[in-house]
PDB file of N, CA and C in Angstrom:
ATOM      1  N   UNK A   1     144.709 105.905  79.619  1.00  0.00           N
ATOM      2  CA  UNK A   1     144.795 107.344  79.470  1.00  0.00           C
ATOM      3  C   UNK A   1     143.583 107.877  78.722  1.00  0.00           C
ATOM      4  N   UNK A   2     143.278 107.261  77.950  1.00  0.00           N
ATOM      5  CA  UNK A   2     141.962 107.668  77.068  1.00  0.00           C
ATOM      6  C   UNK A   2     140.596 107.920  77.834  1.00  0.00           C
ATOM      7  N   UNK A   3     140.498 106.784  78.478  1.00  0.00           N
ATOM      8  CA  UNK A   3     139.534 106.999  79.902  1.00  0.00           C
ATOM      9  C   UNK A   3     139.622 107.938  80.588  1.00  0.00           C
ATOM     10  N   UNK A   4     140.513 107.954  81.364  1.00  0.00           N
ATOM     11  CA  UNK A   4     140.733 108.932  81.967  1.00  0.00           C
ATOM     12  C   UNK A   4     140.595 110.377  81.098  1.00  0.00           C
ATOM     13  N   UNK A   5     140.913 110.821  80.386  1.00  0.00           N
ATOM     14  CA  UNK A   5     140.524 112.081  79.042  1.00  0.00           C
ATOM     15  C   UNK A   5     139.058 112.038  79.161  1.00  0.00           C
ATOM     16  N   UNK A   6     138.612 110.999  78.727  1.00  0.00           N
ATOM     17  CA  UNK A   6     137.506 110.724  78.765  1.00  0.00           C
ATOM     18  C   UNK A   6     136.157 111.405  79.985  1.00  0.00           C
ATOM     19  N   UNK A   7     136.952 110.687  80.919  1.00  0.00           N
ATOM     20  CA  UNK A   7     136.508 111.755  82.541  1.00  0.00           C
ATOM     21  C   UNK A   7     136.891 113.310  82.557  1.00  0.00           C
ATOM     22  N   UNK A   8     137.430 113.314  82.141  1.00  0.00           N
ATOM     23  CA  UNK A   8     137.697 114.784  82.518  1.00  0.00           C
ATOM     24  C   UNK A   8     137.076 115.972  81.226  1.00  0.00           C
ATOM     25  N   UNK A   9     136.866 115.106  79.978  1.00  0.00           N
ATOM     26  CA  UNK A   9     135.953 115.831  79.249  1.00  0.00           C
ATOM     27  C   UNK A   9     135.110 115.285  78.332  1.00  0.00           C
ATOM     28  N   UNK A  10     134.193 114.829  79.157  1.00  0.00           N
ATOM     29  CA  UNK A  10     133.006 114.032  78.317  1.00  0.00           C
ATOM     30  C   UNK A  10     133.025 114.756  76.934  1.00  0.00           C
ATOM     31  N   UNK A  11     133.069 116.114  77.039  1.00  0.00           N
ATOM     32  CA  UNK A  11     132.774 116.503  75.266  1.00  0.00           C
ATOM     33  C   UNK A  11     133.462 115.756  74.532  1.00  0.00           C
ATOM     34  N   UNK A  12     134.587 115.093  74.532  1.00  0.00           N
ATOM     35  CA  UNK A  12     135.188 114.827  73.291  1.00  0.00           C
ATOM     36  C   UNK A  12     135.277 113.413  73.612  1.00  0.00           C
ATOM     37  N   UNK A  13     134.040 112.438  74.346  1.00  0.00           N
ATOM     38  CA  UNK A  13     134.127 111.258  74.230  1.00  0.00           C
ATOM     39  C   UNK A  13     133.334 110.344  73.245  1.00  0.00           C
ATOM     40  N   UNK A  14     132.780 111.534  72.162  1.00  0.00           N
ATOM     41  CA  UNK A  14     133.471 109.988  70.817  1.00  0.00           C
ATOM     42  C   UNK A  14     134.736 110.144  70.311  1.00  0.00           C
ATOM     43  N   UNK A  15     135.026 111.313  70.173  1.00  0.00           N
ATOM     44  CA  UNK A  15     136.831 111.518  69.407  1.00  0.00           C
ATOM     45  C   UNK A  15     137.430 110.252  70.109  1.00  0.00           C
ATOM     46  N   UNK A  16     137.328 110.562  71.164  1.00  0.00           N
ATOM     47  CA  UNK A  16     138.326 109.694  72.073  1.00  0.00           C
ATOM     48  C   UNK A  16     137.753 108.400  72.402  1.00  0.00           C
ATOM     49  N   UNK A  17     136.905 107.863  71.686  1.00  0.00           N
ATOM     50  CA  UNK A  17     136.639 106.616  71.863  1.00  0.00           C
ATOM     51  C   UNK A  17     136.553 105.972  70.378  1.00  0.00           C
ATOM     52  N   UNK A  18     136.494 106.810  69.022  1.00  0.00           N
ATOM     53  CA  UNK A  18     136.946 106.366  67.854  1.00  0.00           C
ATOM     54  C   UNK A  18     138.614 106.448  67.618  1.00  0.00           C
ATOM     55  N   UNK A  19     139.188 106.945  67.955  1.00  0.00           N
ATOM     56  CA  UNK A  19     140.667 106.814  68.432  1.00  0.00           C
ATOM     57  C   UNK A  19     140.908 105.765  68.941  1.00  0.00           C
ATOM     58  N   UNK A  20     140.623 105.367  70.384  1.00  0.00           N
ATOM     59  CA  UNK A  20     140.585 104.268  70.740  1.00  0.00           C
ATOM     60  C   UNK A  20     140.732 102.677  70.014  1.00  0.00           C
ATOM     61  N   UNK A  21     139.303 102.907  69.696  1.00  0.00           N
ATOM     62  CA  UNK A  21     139.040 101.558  68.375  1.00  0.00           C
ATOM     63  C   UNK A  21     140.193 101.382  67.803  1.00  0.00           C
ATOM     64  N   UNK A  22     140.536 102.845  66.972  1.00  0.00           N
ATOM     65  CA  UNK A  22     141.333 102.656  65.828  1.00  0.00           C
ATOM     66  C   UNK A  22     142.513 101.917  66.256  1.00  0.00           C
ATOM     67  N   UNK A  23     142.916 102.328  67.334  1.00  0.00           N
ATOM     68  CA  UNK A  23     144.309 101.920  68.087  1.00  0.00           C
ATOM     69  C   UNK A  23     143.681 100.489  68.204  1.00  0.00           C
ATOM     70  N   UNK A  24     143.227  99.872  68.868  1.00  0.00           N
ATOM     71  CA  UNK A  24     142.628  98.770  69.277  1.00  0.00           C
ATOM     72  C   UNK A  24     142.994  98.055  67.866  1.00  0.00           C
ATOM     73  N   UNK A  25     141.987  98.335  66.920  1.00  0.00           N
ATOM     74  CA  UNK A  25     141.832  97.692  65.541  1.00  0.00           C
ATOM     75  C   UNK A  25     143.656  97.245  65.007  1.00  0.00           C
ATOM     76  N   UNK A  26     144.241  98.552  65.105  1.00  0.00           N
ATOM     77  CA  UNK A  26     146.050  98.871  64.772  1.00  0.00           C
ATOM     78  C   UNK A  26     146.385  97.678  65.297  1.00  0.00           C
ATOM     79  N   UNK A  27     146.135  97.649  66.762  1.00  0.00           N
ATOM     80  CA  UNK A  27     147.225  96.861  67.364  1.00  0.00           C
ATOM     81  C   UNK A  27     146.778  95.389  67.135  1.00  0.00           C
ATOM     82  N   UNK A  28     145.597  95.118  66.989  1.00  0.00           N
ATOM     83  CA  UNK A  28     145.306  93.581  65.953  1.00  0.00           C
ATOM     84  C   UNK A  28     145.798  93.082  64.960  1.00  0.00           C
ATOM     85  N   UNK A  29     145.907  94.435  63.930  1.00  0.00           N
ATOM     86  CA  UNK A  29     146.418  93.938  62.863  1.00  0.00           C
ATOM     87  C   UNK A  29     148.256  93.928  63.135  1.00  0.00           C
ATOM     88  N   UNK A  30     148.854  94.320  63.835  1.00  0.00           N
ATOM     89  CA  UNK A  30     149.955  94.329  64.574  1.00  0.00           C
ATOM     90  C   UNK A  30     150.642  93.195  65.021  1.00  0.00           C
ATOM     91  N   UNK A  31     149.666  92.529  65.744  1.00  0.00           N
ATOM     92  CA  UNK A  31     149.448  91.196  66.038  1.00  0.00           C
ATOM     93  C   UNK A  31     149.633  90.203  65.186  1.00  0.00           C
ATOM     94  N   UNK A  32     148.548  90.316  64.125  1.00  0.00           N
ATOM     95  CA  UNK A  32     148.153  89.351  63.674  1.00  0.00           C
ATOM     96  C   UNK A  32     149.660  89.517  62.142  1.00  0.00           C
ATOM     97  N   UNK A  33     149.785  90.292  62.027  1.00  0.00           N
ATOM     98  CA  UNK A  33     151.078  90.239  60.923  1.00  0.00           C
ATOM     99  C   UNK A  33     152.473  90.085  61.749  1.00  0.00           C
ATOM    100  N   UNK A  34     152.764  90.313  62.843  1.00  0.00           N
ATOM    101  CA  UNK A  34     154.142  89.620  63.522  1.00  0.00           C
ATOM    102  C   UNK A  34     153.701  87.814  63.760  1.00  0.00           C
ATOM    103  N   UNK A  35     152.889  87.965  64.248  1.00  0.00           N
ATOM    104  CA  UNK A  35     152.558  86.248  64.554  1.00  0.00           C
ATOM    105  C   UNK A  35     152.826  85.517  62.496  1.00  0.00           C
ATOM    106  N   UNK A  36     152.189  86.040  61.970  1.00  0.00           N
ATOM    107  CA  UNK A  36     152.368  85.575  60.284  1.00  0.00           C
ATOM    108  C   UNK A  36     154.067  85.724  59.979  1.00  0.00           C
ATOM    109  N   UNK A  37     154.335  86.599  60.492  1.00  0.00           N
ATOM    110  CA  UNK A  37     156.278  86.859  60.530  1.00  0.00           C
ATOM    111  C   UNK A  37     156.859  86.063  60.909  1.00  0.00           C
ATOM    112  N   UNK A  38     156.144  85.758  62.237  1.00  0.00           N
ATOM    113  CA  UNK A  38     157.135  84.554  63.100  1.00  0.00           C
ATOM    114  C   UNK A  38     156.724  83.415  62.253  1.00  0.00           C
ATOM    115  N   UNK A  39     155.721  82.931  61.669  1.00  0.00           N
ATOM    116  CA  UNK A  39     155.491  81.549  61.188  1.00  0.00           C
ATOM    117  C   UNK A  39     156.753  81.490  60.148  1.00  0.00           C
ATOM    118  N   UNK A  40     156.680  82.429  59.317  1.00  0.00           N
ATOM    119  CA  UNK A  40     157.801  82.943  58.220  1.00  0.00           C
ATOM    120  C   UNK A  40     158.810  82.420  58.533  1.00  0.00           C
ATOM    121  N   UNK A  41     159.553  82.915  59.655  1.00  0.00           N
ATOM    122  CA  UNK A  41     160.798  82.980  60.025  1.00  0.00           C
ATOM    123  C   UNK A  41     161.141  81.175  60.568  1.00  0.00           C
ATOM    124  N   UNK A  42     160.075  81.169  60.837  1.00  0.00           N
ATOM    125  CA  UNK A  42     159.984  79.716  61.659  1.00  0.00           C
ATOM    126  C   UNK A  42     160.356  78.482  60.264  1.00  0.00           C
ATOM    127  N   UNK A  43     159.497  78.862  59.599  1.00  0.00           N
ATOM    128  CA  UNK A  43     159.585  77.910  58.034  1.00  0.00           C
ATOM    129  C   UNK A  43     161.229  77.994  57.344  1.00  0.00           C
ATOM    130  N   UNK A  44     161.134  79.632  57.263  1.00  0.00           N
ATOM    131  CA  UNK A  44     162.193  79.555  56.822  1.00  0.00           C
ATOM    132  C   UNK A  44     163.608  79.152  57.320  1.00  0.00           C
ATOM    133  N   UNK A  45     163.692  79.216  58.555  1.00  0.00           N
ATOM    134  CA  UNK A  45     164.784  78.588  59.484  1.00  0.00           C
ATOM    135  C   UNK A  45     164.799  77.157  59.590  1.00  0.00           C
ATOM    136  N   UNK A  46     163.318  76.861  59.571  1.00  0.00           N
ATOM    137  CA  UNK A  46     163.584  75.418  59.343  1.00  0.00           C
ATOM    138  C   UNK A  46     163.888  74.580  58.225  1.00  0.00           C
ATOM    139  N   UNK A  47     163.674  75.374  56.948  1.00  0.00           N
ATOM    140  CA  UNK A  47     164.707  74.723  55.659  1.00  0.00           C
ATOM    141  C   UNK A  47     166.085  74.947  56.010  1.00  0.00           C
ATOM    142  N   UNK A  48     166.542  76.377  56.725  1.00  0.00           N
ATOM    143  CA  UNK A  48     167.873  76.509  56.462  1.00  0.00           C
ATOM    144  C   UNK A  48     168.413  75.189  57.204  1.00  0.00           C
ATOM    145  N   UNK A  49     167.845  74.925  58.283  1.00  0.00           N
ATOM    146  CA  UNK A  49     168.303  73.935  59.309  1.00  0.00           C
ATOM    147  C   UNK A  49     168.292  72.502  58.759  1.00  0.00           C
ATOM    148  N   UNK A  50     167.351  72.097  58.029  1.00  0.00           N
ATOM    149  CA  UNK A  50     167.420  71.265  56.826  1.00  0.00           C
ATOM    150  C   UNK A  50     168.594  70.595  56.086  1.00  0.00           C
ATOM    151  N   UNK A  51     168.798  71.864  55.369  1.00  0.00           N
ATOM    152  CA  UNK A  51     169.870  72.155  54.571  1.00  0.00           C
ATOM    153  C   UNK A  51     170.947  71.772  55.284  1.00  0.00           C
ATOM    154  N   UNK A  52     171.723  72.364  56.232  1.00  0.00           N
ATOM    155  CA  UNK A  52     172.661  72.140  56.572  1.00  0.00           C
ATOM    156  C   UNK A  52     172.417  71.040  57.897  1.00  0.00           C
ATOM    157  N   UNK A  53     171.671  70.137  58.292  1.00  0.00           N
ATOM    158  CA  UNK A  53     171.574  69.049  58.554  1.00  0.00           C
ATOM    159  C   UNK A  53     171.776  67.674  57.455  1.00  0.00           C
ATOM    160  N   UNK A  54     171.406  67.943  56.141  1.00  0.00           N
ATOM    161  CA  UNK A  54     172.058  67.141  54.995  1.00  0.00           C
ATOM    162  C   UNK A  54     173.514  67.469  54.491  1.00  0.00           C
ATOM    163  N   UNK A  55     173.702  68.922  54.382  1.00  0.00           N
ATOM    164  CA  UNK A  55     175.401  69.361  54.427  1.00  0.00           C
ATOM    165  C   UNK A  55     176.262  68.581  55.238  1.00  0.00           C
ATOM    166  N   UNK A  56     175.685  68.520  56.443  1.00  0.00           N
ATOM    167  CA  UNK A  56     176.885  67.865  57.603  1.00  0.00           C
ATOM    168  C   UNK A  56     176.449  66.385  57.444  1.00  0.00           C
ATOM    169  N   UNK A  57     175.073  65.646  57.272  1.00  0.00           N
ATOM    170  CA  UNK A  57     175.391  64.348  57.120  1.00  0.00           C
ATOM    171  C   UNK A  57     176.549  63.854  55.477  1.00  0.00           C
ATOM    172  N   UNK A  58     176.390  64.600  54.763  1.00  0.00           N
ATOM    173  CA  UNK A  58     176.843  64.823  53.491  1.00  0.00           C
ATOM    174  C   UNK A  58     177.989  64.430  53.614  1.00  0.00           C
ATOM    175  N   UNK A  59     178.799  65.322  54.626  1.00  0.00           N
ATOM    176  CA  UNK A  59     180.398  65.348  55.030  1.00  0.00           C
ATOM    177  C   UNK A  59     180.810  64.057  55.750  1.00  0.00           C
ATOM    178  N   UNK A  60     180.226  64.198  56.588  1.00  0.00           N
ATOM    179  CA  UNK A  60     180.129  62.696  57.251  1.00  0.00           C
ATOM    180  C   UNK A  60     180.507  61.404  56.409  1.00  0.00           C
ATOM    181  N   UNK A  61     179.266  60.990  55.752  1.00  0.00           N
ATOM    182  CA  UNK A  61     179.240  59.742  54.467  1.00  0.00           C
ATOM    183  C   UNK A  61     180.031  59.973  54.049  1.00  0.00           C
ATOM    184  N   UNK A  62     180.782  61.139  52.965  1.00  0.00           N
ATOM    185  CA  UNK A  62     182.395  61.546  52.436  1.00  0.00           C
ATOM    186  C   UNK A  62     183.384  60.780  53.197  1.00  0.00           C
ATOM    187  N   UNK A  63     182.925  61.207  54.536  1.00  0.00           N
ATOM    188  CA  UNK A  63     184.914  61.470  55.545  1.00  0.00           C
ATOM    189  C   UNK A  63     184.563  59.569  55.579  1.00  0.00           C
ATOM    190  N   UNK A  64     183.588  58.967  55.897  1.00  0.00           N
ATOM    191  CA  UNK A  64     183.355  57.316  55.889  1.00  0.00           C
ATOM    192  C   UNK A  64     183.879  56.681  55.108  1.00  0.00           C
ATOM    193  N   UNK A  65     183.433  56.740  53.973  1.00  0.00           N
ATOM    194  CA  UNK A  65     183.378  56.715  52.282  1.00  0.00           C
ATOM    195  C   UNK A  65     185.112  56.566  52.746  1.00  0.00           C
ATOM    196  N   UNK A  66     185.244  57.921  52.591  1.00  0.00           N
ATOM    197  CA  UNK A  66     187.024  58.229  52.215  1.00  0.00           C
ATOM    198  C   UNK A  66     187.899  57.187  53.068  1.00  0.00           C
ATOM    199  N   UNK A  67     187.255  56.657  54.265  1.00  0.00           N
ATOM    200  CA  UNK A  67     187.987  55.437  55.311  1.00  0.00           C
ATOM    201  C   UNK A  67     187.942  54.243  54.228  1.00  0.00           C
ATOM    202  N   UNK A  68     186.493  54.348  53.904  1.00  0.00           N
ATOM    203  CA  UNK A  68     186.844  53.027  53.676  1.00  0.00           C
ATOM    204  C   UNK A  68     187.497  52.834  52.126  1.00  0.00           C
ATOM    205  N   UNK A  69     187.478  53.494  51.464  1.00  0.00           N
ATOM    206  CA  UNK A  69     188.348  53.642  49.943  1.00  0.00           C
ATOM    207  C   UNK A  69     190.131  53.324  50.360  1.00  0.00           C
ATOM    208  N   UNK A  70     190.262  53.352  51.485  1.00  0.00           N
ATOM    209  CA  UNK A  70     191.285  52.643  51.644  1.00  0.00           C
ATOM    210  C   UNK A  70     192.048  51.336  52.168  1.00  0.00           C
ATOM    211  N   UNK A  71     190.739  50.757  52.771  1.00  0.00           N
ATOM    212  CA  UNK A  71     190.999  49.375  52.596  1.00  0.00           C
ATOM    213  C   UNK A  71     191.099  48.745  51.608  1.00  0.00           C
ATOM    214  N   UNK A  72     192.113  47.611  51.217  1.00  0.00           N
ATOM    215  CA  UNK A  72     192.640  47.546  50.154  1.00  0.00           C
ATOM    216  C   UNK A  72     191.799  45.792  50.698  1.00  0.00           C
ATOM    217  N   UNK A  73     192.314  44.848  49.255  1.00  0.00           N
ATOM    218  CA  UNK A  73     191.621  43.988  49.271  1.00  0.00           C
ATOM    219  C   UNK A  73     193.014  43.180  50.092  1.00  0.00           C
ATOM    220  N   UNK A  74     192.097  42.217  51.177  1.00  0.00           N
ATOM    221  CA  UNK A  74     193.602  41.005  51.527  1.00  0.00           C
ATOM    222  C   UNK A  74     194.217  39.858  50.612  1.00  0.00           C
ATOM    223  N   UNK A  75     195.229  40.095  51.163  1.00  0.00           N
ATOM    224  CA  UNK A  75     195.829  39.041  49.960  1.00  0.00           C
ATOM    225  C   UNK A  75     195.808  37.341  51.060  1.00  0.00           C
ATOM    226  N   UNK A  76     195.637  37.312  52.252  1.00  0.00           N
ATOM    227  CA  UNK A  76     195.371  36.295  52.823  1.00  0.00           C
ATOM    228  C   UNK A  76     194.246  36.505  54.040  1.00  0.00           C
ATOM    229  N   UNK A  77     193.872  35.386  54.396  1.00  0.00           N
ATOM    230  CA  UNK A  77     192.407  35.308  55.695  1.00  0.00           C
ATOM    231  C   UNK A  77     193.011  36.048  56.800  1.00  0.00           C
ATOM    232  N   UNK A  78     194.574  36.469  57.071  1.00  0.00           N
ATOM    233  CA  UNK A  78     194.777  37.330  58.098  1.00  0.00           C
ATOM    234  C   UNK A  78     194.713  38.998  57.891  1.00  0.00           C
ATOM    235  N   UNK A  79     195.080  39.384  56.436  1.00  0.00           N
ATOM    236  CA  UNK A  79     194.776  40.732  56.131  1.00  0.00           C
ATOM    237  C   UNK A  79     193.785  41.064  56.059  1.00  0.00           C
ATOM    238  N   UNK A  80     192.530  39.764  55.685  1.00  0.00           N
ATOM    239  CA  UNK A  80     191.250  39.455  55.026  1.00  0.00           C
ATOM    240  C   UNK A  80     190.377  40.367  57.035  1.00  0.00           C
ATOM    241  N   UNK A  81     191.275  39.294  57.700  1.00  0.00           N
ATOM    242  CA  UNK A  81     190.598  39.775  59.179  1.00  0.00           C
ATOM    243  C   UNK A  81     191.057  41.107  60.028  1.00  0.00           C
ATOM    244  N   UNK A  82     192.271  41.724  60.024  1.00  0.00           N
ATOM    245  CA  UNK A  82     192.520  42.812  60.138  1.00  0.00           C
ATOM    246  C   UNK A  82     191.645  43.440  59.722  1.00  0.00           C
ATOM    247  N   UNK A  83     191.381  43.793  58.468  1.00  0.00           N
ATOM    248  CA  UNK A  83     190.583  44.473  57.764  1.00  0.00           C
ATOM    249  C   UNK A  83     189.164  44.720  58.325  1.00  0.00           C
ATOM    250  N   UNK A  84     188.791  43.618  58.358  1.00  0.00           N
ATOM    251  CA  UNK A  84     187.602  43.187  58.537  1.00  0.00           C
ATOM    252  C   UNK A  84     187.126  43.826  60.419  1.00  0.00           C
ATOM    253  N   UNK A  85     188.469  43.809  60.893  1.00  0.00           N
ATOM    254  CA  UNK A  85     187.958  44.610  62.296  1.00  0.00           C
ATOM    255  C   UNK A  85     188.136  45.997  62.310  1.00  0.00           C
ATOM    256  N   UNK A  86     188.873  46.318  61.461  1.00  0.00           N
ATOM    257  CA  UNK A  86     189.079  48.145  61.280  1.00  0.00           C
ATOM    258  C   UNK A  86     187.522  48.314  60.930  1.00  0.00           C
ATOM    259  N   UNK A  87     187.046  47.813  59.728  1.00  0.00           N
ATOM    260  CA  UNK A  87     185.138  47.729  59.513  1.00  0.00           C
ATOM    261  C   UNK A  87     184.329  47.608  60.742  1.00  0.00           C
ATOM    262  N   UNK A  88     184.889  46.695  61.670  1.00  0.00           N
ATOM    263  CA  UNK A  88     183.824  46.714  62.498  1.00  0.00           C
ATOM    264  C   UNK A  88     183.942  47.723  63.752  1.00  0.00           C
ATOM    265  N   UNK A  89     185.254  47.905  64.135  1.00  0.00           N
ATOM    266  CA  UNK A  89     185.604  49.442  64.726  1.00  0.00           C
ATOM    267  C   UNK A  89     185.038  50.400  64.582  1.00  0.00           C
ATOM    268  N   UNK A  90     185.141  51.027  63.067  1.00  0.00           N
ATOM    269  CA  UNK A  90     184.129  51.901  62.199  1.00  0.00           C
ATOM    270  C   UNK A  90     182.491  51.723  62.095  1.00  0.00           C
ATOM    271  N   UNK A  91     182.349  50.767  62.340  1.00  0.00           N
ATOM    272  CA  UNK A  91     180.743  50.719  62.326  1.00  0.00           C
ATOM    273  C   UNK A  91     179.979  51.430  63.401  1.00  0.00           C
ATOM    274  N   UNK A  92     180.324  51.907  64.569  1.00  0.00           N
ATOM    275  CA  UNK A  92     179.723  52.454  65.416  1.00  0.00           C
ATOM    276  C   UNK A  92     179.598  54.266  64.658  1.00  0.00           C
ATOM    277  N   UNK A  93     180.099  54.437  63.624  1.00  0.00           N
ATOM    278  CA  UNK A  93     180.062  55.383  63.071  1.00  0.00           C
ATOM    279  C   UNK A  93     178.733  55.912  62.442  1.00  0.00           C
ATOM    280  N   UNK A  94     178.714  55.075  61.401  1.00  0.00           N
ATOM    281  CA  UNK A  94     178.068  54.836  60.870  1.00  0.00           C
ATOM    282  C   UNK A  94     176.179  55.083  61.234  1.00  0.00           C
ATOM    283  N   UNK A  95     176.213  54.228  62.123  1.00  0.00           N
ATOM    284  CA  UNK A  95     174.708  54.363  63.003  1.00  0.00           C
ATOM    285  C   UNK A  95     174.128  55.883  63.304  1.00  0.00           C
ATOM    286  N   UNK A  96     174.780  57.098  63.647  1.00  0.00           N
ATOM    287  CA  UNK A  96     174.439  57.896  63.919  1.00  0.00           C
ATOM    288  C   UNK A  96     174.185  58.778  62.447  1.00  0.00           C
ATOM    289  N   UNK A  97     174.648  58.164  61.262  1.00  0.00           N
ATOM    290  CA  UNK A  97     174.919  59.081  60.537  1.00  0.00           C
ATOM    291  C   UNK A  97     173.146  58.280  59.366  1.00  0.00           C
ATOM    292  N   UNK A  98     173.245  56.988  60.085  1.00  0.00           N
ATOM    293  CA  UNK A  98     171.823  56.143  59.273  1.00  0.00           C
ATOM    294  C   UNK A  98     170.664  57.042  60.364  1.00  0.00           C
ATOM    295  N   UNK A  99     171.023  57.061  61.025  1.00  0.00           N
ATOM    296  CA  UNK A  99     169.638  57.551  62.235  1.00  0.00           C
ATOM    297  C   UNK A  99     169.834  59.136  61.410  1.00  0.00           C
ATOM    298  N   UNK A 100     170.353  59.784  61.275  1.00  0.00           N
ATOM    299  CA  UNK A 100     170.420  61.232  60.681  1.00  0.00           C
ATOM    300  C   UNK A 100     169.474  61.177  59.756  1.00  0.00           C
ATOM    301  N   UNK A 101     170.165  60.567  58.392  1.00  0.00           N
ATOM    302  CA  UNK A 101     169.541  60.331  57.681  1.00  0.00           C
ATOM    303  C   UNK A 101     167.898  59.662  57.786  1.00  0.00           C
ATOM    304  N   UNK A 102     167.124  58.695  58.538  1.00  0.00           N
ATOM    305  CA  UNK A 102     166.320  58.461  58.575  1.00  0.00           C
ATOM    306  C   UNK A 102     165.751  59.766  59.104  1.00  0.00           C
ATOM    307  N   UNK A 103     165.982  60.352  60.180  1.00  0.00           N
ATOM    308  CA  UNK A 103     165.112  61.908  60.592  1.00  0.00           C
ATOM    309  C   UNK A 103     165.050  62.995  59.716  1.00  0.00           C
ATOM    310  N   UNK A 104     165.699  62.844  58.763  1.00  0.00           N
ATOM    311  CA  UNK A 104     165.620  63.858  57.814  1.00  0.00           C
ATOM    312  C   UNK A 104     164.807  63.425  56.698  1.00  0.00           C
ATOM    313  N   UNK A 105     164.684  62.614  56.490  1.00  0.00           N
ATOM    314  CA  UNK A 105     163.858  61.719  55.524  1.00  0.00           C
ATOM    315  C   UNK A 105     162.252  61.914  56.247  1.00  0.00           C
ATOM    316  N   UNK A 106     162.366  61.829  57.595  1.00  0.00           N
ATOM    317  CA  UNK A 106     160.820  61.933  57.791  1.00  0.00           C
ATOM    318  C   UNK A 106     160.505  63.178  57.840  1.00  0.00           C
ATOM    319  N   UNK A 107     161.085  63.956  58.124  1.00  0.00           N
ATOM    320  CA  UNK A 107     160.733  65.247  58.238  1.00  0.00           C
ATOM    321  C   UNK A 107     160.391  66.378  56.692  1.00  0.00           C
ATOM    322  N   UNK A 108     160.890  65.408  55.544  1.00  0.00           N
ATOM    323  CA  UNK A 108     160.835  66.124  54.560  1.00  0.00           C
ATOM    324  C   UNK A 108     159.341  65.013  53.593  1.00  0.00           C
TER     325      UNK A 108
END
């Protein structure tokens, strides 16, 4: 549109071409402070995500923890082995919650 103004009345084509700039210049700095926003938002979402990626492994280890606080000790090699397979049942648990933990560890 400025161009076009421009054509139709050369007289006022510096007005309308320091206008221009200015807009030009505006919309850089426009640019260049949403892109700095988004990095912002980006950082900051990624602690929150952080955070509650250790919250939920947190809960996890608890609700584990809390399984196994109730195995009691055997009083013979057959309670000794019961036991001992409820542990190994439960172990597939476990793994996802060590792999958690290791990705969060690298990432920080």
């Amino acid at each position: 549109e400025g161009q076009q103004l421009i054509k139709e009345k050369p007289e006022l084509s510096p007005v309308v071409q320091k206008k221009l700039e200015e807009i030009r210049e505006c919309w850089l700095d426009l640019e260049s402070t949403t892109q700095a926003k988004a990095r912002q938002l980006f950082e900051a979402n990624k602690a929150d995500l952080l955070v509650q990626s250790y919250e939920s492994l947190d809960q996890r280890l608890r609700q584990l923890e809390g399984q196994l606080v109730y195995v009691d000790q055997g009083q013979d090699l057959t309670t000794v082995n019961k036991h001992l397979k409820k542990l190994h049942v439960r172990e597939p648990l476990w793994v996802p919650a060590g792999l958690t933990l290791c990705s969060l560890l690298l990432e920080t």
